[in-house]
Protein backbone atom coordinates (compact mmCIF):
# COMPACT_ATOMS: atom_id res chain seq x y z
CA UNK A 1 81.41 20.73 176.31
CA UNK A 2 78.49 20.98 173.97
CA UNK A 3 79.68 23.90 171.33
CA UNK A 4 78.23 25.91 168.95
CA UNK A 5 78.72 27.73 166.74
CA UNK A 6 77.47 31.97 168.43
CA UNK A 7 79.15 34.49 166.08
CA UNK A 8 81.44 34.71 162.55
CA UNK A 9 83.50 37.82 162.11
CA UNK A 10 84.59 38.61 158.24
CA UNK A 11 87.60 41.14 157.83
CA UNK A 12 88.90 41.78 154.44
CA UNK A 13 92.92 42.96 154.66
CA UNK A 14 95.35 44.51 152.74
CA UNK A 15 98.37 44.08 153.59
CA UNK A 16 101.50 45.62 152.07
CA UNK A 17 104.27 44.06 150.84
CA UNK A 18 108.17 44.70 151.21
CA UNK A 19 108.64 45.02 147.71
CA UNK A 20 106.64 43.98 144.05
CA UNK A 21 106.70 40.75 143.45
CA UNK A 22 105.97 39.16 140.06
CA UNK A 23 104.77 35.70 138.95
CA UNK A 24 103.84 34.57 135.42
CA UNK A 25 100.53 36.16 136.34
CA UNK A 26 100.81 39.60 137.59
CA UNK A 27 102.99 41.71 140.01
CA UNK A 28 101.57 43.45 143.35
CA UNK A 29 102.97 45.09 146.06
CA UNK A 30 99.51 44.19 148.37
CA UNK A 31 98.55 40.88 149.18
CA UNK A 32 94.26 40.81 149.98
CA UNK A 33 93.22 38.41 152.18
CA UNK A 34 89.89 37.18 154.28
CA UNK A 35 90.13 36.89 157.78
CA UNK A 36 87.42 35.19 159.83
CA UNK A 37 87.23 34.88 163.59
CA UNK A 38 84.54 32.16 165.05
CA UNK A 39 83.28 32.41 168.21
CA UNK A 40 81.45 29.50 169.61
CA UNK A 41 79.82 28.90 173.07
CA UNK A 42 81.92 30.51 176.18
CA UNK A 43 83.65 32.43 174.41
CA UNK A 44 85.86 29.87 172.17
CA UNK A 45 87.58 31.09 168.95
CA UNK A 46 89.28 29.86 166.65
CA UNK A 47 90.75 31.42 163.39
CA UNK A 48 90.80 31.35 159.47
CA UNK A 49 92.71 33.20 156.74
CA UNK A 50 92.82 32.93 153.29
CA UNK A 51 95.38 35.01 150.99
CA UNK A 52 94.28 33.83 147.19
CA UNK A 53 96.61 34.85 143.98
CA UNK A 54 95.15 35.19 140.79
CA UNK A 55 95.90 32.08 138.40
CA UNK A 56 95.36 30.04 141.21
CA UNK A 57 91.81 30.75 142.21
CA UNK A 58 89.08 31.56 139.62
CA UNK A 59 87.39 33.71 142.59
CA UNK A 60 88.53 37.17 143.57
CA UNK A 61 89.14 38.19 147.23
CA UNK A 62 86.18 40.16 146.77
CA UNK A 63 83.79 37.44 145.49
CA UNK A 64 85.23 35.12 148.33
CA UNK A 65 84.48 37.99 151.24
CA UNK A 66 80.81 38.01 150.00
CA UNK A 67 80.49 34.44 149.96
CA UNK A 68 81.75 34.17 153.49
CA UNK A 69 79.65 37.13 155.08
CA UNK A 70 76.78 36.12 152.82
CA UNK A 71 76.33 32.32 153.11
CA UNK A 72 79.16 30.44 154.09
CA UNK A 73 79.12 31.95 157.56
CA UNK A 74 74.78 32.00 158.21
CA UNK A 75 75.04 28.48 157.18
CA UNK A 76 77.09 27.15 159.88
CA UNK A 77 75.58 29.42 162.85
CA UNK A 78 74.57 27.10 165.31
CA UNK A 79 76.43 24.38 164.59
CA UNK A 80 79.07 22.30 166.24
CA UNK A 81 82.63 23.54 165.17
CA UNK A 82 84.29 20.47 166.56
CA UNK A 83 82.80 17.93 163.88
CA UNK A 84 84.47 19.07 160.37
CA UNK A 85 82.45 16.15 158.29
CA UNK A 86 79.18 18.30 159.15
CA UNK A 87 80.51 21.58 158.80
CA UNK A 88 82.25 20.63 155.42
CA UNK A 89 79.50 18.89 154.25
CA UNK A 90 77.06 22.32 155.14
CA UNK A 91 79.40 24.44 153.13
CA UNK A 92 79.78 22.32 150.31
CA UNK A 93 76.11 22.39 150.20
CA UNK A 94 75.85 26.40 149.65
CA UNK A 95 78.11 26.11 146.60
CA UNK A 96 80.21 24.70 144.22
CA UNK A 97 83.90 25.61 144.05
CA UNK A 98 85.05 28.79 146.51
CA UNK A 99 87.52 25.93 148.35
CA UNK A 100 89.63 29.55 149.65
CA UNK A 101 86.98 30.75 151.13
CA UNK A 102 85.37 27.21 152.72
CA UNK A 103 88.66 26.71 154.23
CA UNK A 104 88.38 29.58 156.69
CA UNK A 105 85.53 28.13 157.68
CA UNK A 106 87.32 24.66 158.82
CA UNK A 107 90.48 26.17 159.04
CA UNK A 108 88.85 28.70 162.12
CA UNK A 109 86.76 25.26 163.51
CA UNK A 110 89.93 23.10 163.50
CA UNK A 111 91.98 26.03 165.52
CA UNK A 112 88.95 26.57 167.97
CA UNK A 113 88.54 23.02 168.66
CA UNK A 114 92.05 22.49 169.23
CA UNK A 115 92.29 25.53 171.59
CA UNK A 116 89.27 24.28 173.36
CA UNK A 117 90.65 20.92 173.86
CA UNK A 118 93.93 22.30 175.11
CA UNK A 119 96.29 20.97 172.23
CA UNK A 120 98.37 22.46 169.37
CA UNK A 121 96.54 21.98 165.72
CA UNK A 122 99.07 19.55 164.76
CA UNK A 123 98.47 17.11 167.87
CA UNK A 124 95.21 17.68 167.53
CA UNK A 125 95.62 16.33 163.71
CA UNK A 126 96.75 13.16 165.19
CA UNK A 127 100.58 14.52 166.22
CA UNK A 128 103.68 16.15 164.89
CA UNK A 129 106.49 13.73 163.16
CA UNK A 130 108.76 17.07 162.48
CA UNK A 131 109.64 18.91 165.86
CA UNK A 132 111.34 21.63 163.02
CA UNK A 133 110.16 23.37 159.93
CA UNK A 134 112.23 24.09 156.93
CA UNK A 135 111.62 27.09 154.05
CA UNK A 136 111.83 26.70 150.70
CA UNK A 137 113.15 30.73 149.71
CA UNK A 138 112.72 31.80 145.74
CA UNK A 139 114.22 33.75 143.09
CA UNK A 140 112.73 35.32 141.13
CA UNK A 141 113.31 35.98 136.72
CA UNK A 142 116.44 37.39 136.91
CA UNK A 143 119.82 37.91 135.06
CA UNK A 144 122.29 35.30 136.57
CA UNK A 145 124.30 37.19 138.39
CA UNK A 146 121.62 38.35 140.17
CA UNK A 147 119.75 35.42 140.64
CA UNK A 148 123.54 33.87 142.16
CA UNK A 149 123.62 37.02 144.58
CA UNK A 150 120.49 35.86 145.72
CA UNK A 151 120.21 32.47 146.29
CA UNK A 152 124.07 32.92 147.83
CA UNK A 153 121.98 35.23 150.63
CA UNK A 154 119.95 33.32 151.35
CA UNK A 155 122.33 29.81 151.68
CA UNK A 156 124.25 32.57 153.99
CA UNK A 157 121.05 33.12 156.42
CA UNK A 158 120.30 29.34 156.83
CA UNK A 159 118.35 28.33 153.97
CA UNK A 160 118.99 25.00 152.40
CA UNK A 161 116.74 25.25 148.51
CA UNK A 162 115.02 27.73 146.96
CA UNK A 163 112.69 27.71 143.74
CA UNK A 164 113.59 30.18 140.95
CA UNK A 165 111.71 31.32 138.39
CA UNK A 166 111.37 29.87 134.86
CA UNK A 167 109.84 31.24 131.35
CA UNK A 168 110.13 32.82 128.60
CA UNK A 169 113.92 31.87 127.21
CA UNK A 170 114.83 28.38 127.62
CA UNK A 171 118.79 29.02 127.24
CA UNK A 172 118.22 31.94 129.84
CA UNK A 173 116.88 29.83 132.39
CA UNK A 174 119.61 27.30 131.66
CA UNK A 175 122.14 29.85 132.72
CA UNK A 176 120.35 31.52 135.25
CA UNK A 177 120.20 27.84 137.14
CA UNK A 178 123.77 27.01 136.34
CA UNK A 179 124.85 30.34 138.04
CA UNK A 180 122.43 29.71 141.45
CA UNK A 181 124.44 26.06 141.00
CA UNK A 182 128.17 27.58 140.96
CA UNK A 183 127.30 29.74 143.72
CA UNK A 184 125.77 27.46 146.23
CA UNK A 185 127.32 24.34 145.55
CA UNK A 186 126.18 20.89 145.01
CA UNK A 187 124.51 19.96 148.40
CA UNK A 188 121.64 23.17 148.40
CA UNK A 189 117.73 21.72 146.85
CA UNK A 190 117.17 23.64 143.47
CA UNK A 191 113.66 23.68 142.29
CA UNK A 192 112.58 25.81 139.30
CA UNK A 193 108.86 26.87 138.48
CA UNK A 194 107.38 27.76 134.66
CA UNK A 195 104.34 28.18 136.55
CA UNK A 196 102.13 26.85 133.72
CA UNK A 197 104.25 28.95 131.34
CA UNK A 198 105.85 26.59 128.60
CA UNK A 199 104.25 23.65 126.47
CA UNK A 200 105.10 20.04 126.57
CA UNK A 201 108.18 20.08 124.24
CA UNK A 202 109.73 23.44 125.73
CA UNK A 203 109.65 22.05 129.05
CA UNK A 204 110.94 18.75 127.52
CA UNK A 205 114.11 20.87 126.12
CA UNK A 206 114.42 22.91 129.02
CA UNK A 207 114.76 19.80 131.88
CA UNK A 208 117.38 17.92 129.10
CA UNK A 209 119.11 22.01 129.40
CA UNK A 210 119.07 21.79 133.36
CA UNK A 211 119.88 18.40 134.20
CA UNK A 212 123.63 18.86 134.78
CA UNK A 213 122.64 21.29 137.75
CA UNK A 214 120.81 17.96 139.98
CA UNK A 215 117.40 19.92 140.82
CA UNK A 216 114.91 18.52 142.88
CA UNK A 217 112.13 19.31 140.98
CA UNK A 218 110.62 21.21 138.14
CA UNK A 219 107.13 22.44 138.87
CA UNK A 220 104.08 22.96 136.47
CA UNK A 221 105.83 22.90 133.10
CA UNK A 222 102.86 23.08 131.72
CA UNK A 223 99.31 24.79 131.70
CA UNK A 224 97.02 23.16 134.79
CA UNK A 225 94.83 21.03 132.25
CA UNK A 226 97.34 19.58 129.65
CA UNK A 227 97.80 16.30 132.37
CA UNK A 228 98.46 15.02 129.06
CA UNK A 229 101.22 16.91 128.07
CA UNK A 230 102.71 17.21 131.63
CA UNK A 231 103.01 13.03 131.51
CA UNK A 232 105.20 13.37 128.62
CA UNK A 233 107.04 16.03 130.82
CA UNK A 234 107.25 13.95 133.66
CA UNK A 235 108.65 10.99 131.57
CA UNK A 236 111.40 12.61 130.11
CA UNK A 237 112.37 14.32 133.10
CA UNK A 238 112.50 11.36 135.08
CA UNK A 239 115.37 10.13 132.05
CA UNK A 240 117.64 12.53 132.73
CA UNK A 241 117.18 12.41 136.36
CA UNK A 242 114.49 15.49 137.23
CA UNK A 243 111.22 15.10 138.78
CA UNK A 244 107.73 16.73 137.75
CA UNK A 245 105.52 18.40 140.66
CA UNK A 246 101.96 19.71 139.88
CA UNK A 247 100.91 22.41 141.16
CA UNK A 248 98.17 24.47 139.22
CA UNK A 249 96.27 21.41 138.31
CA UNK A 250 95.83 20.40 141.91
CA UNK A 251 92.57 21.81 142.94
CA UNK A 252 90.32 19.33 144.80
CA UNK A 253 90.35 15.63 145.43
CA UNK A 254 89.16 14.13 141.93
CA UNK A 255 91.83 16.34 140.15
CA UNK A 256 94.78 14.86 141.90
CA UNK A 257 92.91 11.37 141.07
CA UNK A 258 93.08 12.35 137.71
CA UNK A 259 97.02 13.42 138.30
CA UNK A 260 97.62 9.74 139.91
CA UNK A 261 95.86 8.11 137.13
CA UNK A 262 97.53 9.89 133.86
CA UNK A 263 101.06 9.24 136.01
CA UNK A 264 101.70 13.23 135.04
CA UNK A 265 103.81 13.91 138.47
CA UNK A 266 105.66 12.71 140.83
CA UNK A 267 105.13 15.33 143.61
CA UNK A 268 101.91 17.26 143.98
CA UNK A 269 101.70 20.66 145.96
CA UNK A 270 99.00 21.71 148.23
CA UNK A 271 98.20 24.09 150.43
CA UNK A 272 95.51 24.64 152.96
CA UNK A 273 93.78 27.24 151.57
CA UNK A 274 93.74 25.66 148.18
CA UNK A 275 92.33 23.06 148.63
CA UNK A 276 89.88 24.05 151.41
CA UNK A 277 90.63 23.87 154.67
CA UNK A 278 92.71 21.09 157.04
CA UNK A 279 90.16 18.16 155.90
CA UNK A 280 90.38 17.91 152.44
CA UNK A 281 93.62 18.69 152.58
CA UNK A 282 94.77 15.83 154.87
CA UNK A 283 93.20 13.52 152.71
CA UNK A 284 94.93 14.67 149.57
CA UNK A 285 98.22 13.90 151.20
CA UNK A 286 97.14 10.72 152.25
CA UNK A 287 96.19 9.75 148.94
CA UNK A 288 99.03 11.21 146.85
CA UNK A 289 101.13 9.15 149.87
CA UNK A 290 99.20 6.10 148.93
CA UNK A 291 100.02 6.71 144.95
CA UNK A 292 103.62 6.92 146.15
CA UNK A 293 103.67 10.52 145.32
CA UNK A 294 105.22 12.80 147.77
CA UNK A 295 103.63 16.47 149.22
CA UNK A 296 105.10 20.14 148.95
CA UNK A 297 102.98 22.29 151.32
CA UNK A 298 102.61 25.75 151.12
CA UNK A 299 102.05 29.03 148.88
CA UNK A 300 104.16 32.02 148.61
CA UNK A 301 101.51 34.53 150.03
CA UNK A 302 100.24 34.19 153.23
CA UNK A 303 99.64 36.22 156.58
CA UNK A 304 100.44 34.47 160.18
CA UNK A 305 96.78 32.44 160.44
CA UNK A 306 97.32 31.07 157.15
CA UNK A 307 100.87 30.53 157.53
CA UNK A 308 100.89 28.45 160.34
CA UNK A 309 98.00 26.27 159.72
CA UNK A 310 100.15 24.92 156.95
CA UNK A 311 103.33 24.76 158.99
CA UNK A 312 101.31 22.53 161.35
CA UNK A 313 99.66 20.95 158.75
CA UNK A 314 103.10 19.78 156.74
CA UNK A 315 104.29 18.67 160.31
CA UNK A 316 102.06 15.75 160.63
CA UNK A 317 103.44 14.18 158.06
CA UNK A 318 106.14 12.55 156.90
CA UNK A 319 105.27 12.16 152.98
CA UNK A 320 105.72 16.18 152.77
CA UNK A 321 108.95 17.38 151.54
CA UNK A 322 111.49 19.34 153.48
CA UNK A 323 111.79 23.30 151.98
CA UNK A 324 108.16 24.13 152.94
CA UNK A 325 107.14 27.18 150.70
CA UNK A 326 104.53 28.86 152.92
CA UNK A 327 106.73 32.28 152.97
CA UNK A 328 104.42 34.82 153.20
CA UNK A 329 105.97 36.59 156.60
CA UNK A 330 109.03 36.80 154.80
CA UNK A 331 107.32 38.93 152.07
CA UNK A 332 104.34 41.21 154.03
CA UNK A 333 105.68 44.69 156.04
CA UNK A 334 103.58 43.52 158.87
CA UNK A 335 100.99 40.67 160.16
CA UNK A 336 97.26 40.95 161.42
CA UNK A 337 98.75 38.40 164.52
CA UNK A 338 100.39 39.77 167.55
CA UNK A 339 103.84 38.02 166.93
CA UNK A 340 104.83 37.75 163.13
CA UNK A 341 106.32 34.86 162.59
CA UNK A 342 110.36 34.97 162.36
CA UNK A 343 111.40 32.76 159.07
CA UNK A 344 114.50 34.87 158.14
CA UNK A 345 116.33 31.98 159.24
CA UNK A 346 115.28 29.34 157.25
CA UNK A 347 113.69 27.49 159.62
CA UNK A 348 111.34 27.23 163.03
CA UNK A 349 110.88 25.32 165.73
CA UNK A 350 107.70 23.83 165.95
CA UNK A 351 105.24 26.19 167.64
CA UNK A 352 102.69 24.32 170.90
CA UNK A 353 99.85 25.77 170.79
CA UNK A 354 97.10 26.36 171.67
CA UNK A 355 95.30 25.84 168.63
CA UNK A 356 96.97 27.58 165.81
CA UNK A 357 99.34 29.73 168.87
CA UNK A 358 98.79 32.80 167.21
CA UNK A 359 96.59 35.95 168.31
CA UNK A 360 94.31 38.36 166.35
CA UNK A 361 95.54 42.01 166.70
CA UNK A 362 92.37 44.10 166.47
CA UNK A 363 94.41 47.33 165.89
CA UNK A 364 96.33 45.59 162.94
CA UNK A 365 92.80 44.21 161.53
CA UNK A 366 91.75 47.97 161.80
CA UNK A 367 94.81 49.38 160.75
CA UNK A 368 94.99 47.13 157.09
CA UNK A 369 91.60 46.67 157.13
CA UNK A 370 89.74 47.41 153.48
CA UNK A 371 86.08 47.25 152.32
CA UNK A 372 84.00 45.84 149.43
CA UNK A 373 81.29 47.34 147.63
């Protein structure tokens, strides 16, 4: 079939949350997203979604929308959604940076030309090596007890790791890990997160502190550009046993390059959106695989689109980690898709497709729907 591109629908959402949530950056109860719906020649479609947090992204939902409506979207009118190298190469050409918004673009070509083509994402990504998902569930900066309850709950509903929440008091994070430990025993991953939030020699003194407790990782110890300072990090982690994961400072290709060659992790995260769409994205992991660094996919805020391009993303391959942390159904009231996606488990079966296998609900688009100036 000779495609094109016909038609590119922008929605901007809102969609409420179950409760606030906090990070080192801010706390919200909403999560904003894009939504973008291509249709291409006999009707095809395909779907994108991008949910950006600030401290991530340097561009606001609303900045993205425009972008999108006003020149991401023109630009690749009449153009063939099944060949990503031309439609990547046309976006990158209307501007530097906006990756979350460029990757609704190929994220929405990559599900249409799957659907078309009668095939799940992930087969057509070259095939699935998982046939089930895991969740990675989180805790948030809280007294241990608390933070024990938690984790506990979640070990209880089928969960097997969890990241909690780092910053501010060394000695309270110590104890706040070594409670989550007691109460979930020794075989449950532990990862913990400063999300950018302590310097070189805090988060030297604070992975010494935690060691006793066997955690998988410790993410972003420090702030996105000291690679520097996160090398030291990583190196006296990896003596007492702990491994480094970067997260902020992955953006696009040459930044992990620059991650590889200052030897400051030993995990990188990425995520779809992040780093612009199913492309990039697949080459990040094959060159952090071919640097012998492994892959956590996902980010914390998501709706369904978004959600499941990275679950069918992380199952192609087998250099990403078990625990994946795309969890945003488990923290939005509702979804934009016809059938939310049930994680309350811990894990999923891998889904078949069509495409992405999930539906636009125009009523829900309506109903959460909110405009820009």
């Amino acid at each position: 079939m000779n495609l094109k591109i016909e038609r590119v629908e922008v929605f901007g959402v809102a969609m409420p949350l179950v409760m606030e949530f906090k990070n080192a950056y801010l706390s919200k109860s909403v999560v904003k997203s894009a939504v973008v719906r291509v249709t291409a020649t006999g009707g095809a479609v395909g779907y994108g979604n991008m949910d950006p947090t600030p401290g991530y992204t340097t561009e606001t939902i609303e900045d993205s929308l425009r972008m999108i409506r006003g020149r991401l979207a023109p630009a690749v009118i009449g153009m063939d959604p099944t060949n990503l190298h031309q439609i990547n190469a046309r976006i990158d050409a209307v501007t530097p940076g906006f990756l979350d918004a460029k990757s609704t673009i190929d994220m929405a070509c990559t599900d249409l030309s799957a659907r078309v083509a009668g095939v799940a994402v992930h087969t057509w990504l070259g095939g699935a090596v998982k046939d089930r998902l895991s969740f990675n569930a989180w805790i948030g900066i809280l007294p241990p007890d608390e933070a024990a309850r938690q984790t506990k709950g979640w070990q209880d509903q089928g969960f097997h790791s969890c990241k909690i929440k780092v910053g501010a008091d060394i000695k309270a994070d110590r104890d706040r890990v070594k409670a989550v430990r007691e109460a979930v025993g020794p075989d449950f991953q532990i990862r913990i997160d400063a999300n950018a939030g302590y310097d070189a020699d805090t988060s030297i003194a604070l992975a010494e502190l935690v060691a006793p407790f066997k955690l998988q990782l410790f993410e972003q110890p420090v702030p996105a550009d000291d690679l520097a300072g996160m090398a030291r990090v990583r190196k006296a982690a990896n003596g007492v046993g702990l491994s480094i994961m970067a997260d902020e400072s992955v953006l696009d290709h040459a930044s992990l390059i620059n991650i590889i060659r200052m030897d400051a992790a030993d995990i990188v995260k990425v995520k779809v959106m992040k780093q612009g769409g199913f492309l990039n994205t697949r080459r990040m992991i094959a060159t952090a695989e071919a640097a012998g660094i492994r892959c956590v996919v996902g980010h914390g805020f998501g709706l369904g689109v978004n959600t499941m391009a990275e679950v069918m993303l992380a199952a192609t391959s087998n250099n990403v980690i078990d625990g994946l942390e795309c969890v945003g159904p488990l923290k939005t009231k509702d979804d934009v898709v016809t059938q939310k996606m049930d994680q309350s488990r811990g894990s999923i079966v891998l889904p078949q497709g069509p495409g992405l296998g999930v539906t636009l609900d125009d009523a829900k688009l309506a109903q959460y729907r909110f405009e820009i100036q």
